[in-house]
Protein backbone atom coordinates (compact mmCIF):
# COMPACT_ATOMS: atom_id res chain seq x y z
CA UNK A 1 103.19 -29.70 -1.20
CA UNK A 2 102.27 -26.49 -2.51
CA UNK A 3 99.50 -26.16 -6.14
CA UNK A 4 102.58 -24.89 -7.76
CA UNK A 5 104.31 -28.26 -7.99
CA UNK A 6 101.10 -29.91 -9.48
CA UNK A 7 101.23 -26.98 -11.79
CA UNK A 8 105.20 -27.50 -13.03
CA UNK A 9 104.63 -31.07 -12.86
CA UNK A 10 101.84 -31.54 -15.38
CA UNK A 11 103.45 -28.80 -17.43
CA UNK A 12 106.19 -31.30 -18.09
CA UNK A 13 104.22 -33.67 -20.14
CA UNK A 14 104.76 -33.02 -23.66
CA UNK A 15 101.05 -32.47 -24.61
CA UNK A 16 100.28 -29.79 -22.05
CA UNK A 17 101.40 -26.75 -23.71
CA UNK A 18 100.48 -23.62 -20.69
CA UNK A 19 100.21 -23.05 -17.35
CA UNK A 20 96.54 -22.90 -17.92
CA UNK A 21 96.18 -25.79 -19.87
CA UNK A 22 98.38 -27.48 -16.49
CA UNK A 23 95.79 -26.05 -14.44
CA UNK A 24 92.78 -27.01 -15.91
CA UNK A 25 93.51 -30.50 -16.20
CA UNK A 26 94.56 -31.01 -12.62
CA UNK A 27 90.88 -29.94 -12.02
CA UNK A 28 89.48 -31.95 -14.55
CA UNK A 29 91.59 -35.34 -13.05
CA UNK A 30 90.65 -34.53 -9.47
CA UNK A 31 87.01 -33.14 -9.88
CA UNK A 32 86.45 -36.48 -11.23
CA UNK A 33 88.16 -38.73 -8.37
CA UNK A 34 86.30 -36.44 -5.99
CA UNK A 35 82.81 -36.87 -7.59
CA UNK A 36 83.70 -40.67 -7.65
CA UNK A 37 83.58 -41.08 -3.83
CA UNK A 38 80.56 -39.74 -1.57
CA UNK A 39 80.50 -36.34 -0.21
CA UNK A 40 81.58 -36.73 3.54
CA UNK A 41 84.86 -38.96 2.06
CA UNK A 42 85.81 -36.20 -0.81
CA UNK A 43 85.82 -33.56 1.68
CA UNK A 44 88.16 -35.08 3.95
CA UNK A 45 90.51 -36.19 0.39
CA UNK A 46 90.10 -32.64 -0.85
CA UNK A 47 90.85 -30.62 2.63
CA UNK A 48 94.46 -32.53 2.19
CA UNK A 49 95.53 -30.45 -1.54
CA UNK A 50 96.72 -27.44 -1.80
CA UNK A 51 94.90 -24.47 -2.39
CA UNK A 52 93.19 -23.52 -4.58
CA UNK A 53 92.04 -26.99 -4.71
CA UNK A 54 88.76 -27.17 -2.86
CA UNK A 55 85.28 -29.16 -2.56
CA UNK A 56 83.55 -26.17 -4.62
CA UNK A 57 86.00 -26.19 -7.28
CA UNK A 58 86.47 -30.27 -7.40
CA UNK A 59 82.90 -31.02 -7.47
CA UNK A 60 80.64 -28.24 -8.15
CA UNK A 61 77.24 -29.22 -7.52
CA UNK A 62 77.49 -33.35 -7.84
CA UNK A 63 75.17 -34.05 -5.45
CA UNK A 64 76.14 -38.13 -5.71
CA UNK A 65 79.36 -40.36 -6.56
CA UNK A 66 79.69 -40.93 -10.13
CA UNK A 67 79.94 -44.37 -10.62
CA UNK A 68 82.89 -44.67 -13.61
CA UNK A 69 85.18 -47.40 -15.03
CA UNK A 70 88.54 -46.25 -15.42
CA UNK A 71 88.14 -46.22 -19.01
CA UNK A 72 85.32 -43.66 -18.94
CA UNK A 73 87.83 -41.63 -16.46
CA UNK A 74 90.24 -41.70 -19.15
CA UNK A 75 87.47 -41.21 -22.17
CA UNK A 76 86.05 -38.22 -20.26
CA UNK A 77 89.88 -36.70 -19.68
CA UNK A 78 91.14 -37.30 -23.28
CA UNK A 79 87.88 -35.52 -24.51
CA UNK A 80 88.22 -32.60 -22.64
CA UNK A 81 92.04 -32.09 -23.87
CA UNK A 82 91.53 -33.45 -26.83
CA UNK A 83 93.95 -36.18 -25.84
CA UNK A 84 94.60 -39.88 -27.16
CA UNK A 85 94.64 -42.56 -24.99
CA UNK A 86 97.87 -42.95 -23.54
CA UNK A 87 97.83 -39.51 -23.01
CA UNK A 88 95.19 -39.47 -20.90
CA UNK A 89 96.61 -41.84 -19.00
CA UNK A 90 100.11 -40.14 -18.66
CA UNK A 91 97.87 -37.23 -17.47
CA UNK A 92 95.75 -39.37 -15.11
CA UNK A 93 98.60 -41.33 -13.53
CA UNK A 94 100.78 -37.75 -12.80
CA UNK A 95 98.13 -36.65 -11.32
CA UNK A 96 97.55 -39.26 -8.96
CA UNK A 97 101.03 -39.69 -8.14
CA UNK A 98 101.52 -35.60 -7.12
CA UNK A 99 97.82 -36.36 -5.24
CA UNK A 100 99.39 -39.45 -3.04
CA UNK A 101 102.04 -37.51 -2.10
CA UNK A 102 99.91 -34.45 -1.20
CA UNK A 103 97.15 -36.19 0.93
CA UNK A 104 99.39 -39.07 2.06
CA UNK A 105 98.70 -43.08 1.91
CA UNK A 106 96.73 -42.87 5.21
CA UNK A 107 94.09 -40.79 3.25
CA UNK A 108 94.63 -42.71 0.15
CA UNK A 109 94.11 -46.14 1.97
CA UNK A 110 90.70 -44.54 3.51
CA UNK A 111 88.91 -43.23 0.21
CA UNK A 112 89.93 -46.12 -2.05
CA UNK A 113 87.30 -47.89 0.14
CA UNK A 114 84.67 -45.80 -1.56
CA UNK A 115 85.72 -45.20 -5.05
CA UNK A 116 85.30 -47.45 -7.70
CA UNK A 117 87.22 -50.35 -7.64
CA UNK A 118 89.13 -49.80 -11.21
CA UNK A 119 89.48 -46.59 -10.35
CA UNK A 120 91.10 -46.95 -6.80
CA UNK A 121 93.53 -49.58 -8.24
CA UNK A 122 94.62 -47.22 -10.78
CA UNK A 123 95.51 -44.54 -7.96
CA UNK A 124 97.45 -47.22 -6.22
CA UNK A 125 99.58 -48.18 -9.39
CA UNK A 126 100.26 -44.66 -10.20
């Protein structure tokens, strides 16, 4: 699967107006599922997406997991885009769907192990 997908994908949603709106908010979704899960696991997730989707741009300089609800994964997303609830959501869940399909359910299956539990069961539901 190719970034570009992600890209026309999120662009879909009625609340993400540009292309750079799109892109931002894929980064902001996966930059927080990769600093949810230790370093070792969210390199192995993150060499799986397209480019230019990488470690450096996903998790910058988090040094540990972040341990979040999935309420504070949606607080922290709808604050960023200024973005109600259900949006963030909507926004959450698409990007977790295009994300199984990129990395597959073998990868999936191994870093839900390490995430937080709320957080992995909302990745397998989307």
């Amino acid at each position: 699967m190719d970034y570009q997908r992600f890209l026309d994908t999120v662009k879909r949603l009625q609340f993400i107006r540009t292309e750079e709106d799109a892109d931002a908010a894929i980064k902001t979704v996966l930059g927080i599922l990769a600093s949810s899960i230790n370093q070792e696991q969210a390199k192995k997730f993150v060499s799986k997406l397209p480019e230019p989707l990488t470690i450096e741009t996903l998790r910058s300089h988090q040094a540990r997991p972040l341990d979040i609800t999935i309420e504070e994964f949606f607080d922290e997303v709808g604050a960023e885009f200024k973005l109600n609830p259900d949006q963030a959501k909507k926004l959450v869940d698409t990007v977790f769907r295009l994300t199984k399909d990129a990395v597959g359910e073998e990868t999936i299956t191994e870093v839900e192990f390490d995430m937080p539990a709320e957080v992995a069961e909302e990745l397998e539901a989307a």
